[in-house]
PDB file of N, CA and C in Angstrom:
ATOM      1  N   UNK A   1     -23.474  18.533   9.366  1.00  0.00           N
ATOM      2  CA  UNK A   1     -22.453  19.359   9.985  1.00  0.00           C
ATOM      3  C   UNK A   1     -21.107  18.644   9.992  1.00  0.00           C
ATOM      4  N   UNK A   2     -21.229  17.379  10.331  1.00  0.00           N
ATOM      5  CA  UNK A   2     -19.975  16.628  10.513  1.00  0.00           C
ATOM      6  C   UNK A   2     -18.997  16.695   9.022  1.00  0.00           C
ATOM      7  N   UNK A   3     -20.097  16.318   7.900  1.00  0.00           N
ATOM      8  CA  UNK A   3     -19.558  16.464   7.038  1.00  0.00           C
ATOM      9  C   UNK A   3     -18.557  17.232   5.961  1.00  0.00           C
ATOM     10  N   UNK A   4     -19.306  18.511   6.879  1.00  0.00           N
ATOM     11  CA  UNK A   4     -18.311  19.972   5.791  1.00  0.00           C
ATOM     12  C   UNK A   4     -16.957  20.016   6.634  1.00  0.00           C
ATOM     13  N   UNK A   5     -17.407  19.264   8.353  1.00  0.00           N
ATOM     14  CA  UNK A   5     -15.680  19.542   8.578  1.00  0.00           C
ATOM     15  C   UNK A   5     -14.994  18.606   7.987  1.00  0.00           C
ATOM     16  N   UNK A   6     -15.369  17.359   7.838  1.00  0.00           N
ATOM     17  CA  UNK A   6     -14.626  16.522   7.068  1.00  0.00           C
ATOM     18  C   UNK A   6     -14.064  17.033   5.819  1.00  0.00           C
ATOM     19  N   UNK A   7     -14.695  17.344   4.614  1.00  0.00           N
ATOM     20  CA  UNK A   7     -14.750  18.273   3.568  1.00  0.00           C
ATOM     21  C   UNK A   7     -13.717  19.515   3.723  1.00  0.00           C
ATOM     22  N   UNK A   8     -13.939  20.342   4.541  1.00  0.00           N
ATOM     23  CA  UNK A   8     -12.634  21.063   5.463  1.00  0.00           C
ATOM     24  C   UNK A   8     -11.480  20.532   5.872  1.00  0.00           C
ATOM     25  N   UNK A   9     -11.468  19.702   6.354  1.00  0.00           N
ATOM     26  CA  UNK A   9     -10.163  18.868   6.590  1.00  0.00           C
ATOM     27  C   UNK A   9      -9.631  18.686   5.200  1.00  0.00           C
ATOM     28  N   UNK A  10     -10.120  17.754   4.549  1.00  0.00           N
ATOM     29  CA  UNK A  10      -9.659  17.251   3.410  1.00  0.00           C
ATOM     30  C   UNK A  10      -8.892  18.211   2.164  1.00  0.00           C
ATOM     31  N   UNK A  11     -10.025  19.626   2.679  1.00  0.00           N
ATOM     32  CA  UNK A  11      -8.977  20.056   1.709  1.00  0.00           C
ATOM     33  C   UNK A  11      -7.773  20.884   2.270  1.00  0.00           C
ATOM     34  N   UNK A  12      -7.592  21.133   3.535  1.00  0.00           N
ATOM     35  CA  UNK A  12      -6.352  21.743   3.674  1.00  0.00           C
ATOM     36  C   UNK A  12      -5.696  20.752   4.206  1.00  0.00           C
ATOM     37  N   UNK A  13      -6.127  19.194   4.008  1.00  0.00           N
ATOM     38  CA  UNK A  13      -4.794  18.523   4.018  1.00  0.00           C
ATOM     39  C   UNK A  13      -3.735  18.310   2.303  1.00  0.00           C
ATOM     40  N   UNK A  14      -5.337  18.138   1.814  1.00  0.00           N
ATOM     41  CA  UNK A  14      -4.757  18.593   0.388  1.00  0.00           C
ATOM     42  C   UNK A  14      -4.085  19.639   0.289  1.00  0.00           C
ATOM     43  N   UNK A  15      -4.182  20.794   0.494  1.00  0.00           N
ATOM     44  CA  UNK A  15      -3.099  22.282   0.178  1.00  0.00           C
ATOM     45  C   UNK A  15      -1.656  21.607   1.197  1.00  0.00           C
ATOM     46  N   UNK A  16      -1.725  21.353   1.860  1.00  0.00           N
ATOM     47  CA  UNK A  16      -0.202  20.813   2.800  1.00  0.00           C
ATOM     48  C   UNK A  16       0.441  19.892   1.689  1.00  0.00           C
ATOM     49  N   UNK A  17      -0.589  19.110   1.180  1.00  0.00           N
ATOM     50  CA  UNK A  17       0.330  18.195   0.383  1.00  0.00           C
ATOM     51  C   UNK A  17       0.568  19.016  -1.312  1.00  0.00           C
ATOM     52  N   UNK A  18       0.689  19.737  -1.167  1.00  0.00           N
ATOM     53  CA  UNK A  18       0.268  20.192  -2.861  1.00  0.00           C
ATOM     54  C   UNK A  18       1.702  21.360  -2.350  1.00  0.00           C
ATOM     55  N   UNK A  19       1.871  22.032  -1.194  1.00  0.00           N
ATOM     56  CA  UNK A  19       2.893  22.924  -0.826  1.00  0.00           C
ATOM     57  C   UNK A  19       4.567  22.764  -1.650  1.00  0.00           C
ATOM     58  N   UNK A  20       4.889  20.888  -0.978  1.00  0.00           N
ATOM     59  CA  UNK A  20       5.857  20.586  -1.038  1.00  0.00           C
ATOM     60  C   UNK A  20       6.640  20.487  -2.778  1.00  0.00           C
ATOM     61  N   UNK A  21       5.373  20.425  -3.714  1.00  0.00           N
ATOM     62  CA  UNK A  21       5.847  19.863  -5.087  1.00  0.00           C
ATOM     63  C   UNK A  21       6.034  20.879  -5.837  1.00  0.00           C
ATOM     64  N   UNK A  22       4.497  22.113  -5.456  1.00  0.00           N
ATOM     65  CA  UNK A  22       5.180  23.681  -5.969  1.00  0.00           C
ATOM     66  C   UNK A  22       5.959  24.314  -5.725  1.00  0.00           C
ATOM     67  N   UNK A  23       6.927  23.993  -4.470  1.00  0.00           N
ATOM     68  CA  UNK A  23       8.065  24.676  -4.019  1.00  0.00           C
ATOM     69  C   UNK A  23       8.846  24.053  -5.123  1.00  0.00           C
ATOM     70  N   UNK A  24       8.956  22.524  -5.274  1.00  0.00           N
ATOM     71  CA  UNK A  24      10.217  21.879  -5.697  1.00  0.00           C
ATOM     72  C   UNK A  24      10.082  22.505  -7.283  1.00  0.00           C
ATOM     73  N   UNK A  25       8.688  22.821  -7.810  1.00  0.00           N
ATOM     74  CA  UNK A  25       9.180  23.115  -9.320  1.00  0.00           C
ATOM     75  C   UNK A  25       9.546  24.797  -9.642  1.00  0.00           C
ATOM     76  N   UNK A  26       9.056  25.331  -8.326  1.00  0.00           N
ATOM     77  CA  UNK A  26       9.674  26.440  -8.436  1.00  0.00           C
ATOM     78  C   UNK A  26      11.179  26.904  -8.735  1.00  0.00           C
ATOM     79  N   UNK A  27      11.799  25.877  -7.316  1.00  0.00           N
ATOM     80  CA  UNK A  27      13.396  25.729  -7.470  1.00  0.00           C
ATOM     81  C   UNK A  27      13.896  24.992  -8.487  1.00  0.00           C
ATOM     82  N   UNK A  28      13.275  24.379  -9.220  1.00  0.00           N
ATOM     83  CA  UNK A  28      13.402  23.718  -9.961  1.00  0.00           C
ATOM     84  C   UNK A  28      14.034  25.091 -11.643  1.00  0.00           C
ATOM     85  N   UNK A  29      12.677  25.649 -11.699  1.00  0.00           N
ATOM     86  CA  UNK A  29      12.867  26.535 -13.024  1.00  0.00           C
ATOM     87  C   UNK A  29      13.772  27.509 -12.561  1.00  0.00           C
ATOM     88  N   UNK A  30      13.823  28.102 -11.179  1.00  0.00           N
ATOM     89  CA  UNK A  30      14.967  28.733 -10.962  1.00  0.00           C
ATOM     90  C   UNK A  30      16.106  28.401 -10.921  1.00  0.00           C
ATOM     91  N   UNK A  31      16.525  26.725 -11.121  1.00  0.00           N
ATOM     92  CA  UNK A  31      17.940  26.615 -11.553  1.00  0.00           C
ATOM     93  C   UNK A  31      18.191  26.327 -12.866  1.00  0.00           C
ATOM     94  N   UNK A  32      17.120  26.441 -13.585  1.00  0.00           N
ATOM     95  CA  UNK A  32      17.262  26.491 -15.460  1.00  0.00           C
ATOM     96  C   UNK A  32      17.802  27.744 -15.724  1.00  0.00           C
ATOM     97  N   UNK A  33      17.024  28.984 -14.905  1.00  0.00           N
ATOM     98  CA  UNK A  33      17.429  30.387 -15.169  1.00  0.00           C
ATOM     99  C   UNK A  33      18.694  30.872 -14.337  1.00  0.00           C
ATOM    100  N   UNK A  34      18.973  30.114 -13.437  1.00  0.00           N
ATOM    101  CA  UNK A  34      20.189  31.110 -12.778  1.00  0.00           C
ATOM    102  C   UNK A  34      21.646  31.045 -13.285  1.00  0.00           C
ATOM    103  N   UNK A  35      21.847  30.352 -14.388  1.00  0.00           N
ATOM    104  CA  UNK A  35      23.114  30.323 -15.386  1.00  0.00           C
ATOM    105  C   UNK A  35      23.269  31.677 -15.987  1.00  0.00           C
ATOM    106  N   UNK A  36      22.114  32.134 -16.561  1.00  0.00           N
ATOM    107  CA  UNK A  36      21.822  32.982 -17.445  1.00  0.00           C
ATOM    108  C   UNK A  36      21.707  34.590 -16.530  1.00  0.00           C
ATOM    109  N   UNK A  37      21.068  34.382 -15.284  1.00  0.00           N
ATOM    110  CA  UNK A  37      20.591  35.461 -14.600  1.00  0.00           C
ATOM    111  C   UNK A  37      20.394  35.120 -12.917  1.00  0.00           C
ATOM    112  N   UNK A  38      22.176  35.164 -12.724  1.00  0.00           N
ATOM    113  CA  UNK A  38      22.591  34.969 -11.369  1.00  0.00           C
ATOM    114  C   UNK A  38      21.861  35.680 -10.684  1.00  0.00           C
ATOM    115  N   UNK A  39      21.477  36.995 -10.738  1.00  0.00           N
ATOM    116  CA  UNK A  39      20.846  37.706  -9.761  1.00  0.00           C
ATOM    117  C   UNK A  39      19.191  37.877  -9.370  1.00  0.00           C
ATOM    118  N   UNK A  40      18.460  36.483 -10.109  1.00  0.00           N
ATOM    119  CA  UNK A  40      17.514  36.086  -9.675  1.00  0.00           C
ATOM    120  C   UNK A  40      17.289  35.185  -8.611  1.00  0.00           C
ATOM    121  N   UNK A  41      18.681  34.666  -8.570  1.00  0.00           N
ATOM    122  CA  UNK A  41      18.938  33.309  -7.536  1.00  0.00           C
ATOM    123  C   UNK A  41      18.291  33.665  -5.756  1.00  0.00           C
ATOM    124  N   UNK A  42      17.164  33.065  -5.341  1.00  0.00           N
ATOM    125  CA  UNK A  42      17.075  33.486  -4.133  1.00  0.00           C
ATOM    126  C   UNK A  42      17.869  32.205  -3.285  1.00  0.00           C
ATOM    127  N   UNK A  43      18.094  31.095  -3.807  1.00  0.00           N
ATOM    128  CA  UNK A  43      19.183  30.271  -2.729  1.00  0.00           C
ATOM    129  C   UNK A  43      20.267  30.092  -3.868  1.00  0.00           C
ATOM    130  N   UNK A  44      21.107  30.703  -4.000  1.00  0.00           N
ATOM    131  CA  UNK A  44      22.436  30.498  -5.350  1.00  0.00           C
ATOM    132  C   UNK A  44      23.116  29.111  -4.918  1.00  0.00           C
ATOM    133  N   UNK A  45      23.406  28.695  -2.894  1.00  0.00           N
ATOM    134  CA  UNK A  45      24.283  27.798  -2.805  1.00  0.00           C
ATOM    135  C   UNK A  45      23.029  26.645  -2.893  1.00  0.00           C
ATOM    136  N   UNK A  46      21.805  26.129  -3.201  1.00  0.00           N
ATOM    137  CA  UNK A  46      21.086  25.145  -3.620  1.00  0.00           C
ATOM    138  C   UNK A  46      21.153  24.469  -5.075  1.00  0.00           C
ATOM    139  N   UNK A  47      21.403  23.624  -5.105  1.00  0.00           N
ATOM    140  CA  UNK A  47      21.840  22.975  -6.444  1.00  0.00           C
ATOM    141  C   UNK A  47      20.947  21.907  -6.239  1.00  0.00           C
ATOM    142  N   UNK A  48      20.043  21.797  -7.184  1.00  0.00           N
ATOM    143  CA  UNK A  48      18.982  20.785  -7.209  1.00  0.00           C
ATOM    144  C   UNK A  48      19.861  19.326  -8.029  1.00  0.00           C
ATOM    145  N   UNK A  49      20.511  19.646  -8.821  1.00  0.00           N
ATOM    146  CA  UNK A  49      21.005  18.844  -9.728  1.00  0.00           C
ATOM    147  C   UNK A  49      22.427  17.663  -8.487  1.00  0.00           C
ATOM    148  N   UNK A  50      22.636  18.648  -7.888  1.00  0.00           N
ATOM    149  CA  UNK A  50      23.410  17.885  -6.895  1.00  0.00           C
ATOM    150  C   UNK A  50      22.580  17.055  -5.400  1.00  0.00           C
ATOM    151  N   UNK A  51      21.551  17.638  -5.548  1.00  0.00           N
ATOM    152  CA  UNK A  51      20.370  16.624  -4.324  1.00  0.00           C
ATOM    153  C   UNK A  51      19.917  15.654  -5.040  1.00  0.00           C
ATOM    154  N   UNK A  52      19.338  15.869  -6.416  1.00  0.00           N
ATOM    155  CA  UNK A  52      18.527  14.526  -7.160  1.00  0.00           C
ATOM    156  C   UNK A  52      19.282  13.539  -8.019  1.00  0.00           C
ATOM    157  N   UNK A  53      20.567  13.891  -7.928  1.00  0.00           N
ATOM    158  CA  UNK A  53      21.569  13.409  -9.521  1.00  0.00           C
ATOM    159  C   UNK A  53      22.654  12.720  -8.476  1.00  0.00           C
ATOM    160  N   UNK A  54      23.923  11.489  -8.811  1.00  0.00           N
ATOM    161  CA  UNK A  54      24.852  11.533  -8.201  1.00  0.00           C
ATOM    162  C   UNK A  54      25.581  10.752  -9.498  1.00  0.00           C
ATOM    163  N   UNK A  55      26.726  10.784  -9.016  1.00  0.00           N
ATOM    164  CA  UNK A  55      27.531   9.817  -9.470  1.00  0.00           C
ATOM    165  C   UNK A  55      28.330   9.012  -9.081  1.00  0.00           C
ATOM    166  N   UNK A  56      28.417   7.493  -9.335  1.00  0.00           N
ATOM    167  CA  UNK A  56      29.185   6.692  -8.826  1.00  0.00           C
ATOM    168  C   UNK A  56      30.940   6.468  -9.682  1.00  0.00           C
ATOM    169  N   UNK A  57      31.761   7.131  -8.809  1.00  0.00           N
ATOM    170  CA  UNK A  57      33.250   6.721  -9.795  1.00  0.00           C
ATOM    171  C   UNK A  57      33.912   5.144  -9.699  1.00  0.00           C
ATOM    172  N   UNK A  58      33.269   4.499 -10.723  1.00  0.00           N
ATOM    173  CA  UNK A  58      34.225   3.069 -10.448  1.00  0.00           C
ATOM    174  C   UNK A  58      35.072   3.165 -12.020  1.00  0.00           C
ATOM    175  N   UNK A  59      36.442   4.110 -11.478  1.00  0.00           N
ATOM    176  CA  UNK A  59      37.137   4.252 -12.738  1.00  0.00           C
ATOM    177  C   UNK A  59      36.639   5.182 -13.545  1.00  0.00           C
ATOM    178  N   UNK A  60      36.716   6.370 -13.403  1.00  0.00           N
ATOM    179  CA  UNK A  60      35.780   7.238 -14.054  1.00  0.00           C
ATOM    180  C   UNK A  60      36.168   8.035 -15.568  1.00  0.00           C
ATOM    181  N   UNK A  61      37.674   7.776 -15.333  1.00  0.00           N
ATOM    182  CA  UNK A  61      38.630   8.129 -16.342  1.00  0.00           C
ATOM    183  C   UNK A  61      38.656   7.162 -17.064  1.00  0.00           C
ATOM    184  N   UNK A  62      38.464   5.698 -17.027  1.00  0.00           N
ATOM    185  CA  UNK A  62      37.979   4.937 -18.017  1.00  0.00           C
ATOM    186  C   UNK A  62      36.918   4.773 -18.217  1.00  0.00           C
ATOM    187  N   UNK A  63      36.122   5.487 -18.590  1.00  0.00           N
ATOM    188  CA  UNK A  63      34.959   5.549 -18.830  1.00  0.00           C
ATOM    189  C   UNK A  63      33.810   4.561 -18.236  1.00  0.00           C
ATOM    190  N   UNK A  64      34.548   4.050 -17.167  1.00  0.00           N
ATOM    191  CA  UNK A  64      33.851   3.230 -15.933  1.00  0.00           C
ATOM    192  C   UNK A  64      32.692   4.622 -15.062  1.00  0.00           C
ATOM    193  N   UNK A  65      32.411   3.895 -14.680  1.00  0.00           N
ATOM    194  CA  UNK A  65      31.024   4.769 -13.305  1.00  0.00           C
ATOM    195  C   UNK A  65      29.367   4.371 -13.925  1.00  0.00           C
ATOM    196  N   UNK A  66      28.810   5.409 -12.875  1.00  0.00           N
ATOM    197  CA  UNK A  66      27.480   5.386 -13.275  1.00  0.00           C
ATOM    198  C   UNK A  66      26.371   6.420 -12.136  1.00  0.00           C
ATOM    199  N   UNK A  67      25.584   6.820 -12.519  1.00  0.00           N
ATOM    200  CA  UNK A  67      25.039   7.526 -11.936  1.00  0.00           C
ATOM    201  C   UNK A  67      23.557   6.599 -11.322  1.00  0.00           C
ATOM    202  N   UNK A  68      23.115   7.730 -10.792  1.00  0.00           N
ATOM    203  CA  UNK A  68      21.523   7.335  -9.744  1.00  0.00           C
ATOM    204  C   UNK A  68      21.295   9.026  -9.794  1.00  0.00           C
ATOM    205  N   UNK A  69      19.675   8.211  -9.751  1.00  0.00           N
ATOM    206  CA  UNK A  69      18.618   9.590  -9.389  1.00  0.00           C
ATOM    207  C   UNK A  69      18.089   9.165  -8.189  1.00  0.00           C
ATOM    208  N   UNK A  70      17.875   9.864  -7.332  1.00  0.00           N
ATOM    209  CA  UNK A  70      16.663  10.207  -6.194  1.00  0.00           C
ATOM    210  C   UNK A  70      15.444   9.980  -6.758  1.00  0.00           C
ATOM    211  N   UNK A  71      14.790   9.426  -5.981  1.00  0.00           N
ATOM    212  CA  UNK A  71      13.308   9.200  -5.764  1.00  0.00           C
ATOM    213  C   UNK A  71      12.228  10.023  -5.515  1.00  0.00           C
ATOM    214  N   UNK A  72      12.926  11.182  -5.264  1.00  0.00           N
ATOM    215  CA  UNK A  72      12.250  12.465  -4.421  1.00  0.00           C
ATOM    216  C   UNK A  72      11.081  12.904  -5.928  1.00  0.00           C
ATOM    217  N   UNK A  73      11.978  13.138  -6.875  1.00  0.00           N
ATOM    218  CA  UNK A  73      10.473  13.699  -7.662  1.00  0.00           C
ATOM    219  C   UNK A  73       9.409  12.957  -7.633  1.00  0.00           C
ATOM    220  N   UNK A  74       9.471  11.493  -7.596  1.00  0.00           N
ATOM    221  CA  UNK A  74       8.333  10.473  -7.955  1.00  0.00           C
ATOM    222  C   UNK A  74       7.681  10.680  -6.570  1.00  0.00           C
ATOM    223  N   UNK A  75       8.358  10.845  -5.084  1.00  0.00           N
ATOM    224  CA  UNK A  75       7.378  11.276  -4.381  1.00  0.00           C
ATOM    225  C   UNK A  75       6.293  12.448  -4.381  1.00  0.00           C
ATOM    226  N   UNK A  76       7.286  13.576  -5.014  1.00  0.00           N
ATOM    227  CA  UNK A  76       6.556  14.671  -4.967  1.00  0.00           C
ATOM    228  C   UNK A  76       5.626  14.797  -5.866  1.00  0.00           C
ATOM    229  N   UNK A  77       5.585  14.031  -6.958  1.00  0.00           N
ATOM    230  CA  UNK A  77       4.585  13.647  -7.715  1.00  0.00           C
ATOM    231  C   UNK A  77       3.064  13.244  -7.107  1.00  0.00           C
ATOM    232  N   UNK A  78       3.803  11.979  -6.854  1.00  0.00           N
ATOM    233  CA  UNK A  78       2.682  11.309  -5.614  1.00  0.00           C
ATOM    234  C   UNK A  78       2.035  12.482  -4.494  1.00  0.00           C
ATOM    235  N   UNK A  79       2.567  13.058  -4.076  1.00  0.00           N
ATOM    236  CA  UNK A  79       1.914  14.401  -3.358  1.00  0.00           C
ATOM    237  C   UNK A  79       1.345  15.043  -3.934  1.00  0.00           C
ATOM    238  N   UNK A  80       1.120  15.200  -5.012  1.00  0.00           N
ATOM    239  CA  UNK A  80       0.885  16.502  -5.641  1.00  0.00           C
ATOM    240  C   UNK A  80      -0.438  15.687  -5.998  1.00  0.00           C
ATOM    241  N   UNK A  81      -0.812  14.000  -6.889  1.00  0.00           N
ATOM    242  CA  UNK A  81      -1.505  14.082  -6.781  1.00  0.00           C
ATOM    243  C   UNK A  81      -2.242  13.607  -5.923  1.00  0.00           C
ATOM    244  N   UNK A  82      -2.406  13.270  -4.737  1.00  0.00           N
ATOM    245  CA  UNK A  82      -2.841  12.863  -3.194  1.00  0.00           C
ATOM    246  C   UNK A  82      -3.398  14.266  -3.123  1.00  0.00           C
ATOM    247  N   UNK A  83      -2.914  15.406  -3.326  1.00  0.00           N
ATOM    248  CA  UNK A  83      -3.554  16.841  -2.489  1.00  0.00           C
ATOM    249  C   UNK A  83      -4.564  17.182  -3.682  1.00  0.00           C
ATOM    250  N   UNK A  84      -4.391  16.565  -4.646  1.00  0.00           N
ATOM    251  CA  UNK A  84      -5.339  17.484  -6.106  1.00  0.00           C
ATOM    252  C   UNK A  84      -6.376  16.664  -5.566  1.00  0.00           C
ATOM    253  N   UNK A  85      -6.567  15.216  -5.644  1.00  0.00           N
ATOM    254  CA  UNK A  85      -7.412  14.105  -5.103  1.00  0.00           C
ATOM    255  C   UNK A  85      -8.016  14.412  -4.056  1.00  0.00           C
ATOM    256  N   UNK A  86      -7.551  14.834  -2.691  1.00  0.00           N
ATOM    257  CA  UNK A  86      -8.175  15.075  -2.076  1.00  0.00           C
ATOM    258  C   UNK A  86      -8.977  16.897  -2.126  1.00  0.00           C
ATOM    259  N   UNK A  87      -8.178  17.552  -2.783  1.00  0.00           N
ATOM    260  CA  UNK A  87      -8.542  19.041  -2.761  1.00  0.00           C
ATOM    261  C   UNK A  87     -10.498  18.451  -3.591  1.00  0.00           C
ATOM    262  N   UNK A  88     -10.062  18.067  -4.729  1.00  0.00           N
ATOM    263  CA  UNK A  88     -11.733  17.914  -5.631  1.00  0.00           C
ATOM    264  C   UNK A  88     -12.275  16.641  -4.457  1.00  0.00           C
ATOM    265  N   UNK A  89     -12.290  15.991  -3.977  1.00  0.00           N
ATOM    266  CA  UNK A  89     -13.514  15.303  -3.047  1.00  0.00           C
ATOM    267  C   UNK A  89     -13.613  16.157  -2.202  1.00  0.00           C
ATOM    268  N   UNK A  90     -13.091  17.186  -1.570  1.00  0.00           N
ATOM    269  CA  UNK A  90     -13.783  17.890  -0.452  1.00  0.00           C
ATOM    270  C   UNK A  90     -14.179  19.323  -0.701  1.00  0.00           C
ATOM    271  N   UNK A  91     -14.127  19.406  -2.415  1.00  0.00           N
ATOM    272  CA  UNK A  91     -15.325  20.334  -2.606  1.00  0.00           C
ATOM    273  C   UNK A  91     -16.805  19.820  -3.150  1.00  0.00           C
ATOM    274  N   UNK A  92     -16.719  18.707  -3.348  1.00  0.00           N
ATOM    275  CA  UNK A  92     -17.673  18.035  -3.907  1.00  0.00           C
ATOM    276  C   UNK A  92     -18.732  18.602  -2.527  1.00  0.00           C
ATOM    277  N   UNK A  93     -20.089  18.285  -3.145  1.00  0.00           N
ATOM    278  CA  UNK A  93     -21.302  18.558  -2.512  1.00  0.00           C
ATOM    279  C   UNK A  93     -21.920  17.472  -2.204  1.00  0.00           C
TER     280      UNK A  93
END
């Protein structure tokens, strides 16, 4: 008995963690398409490219600067597979 709740647990901690990464690739393909087809946009003022991307200006007009990425996909990665991992051990029998 103890076990299937464990098994239960496990996997809707897995679906919690699996939530966060299908949202992000959702918004993700919806800002490939909303150039093309503004009126699919369900958040138009979300710009993914401006949360994960930056740029640093040291002299930017001389072709000085440099950019950084966020870390956030490699987490959501890591989530995604933490919830797959745990989703298959707690259907196991």
């Amino acid at each position: 008995m103890e076990n299937k709740q464990i098994n239960k647990l496990q996997i809707i901690l897995g679906v919690v963690l699996l939530i966060p990464p299908v949202m992000s690739v959702f918004f993700f393909l919806q800002q490939l398409f909303i150039r093309y087809y503004p009126e699919i946009g369900i958040q138009n003022y979300y710009h993914l490219q401006t949360v994960w991307t930056g740029a640093v200006d040291y002299n930017y007009d001389k072709g000085g600067g440099g950019g950084y990425t966020s870390a956030l996909p490699l987490y959501f990665g890591l989530m995604a597979i933490a919830g797959a991992l745990l989703i298959m051990n707690g259907n196991k029998k």
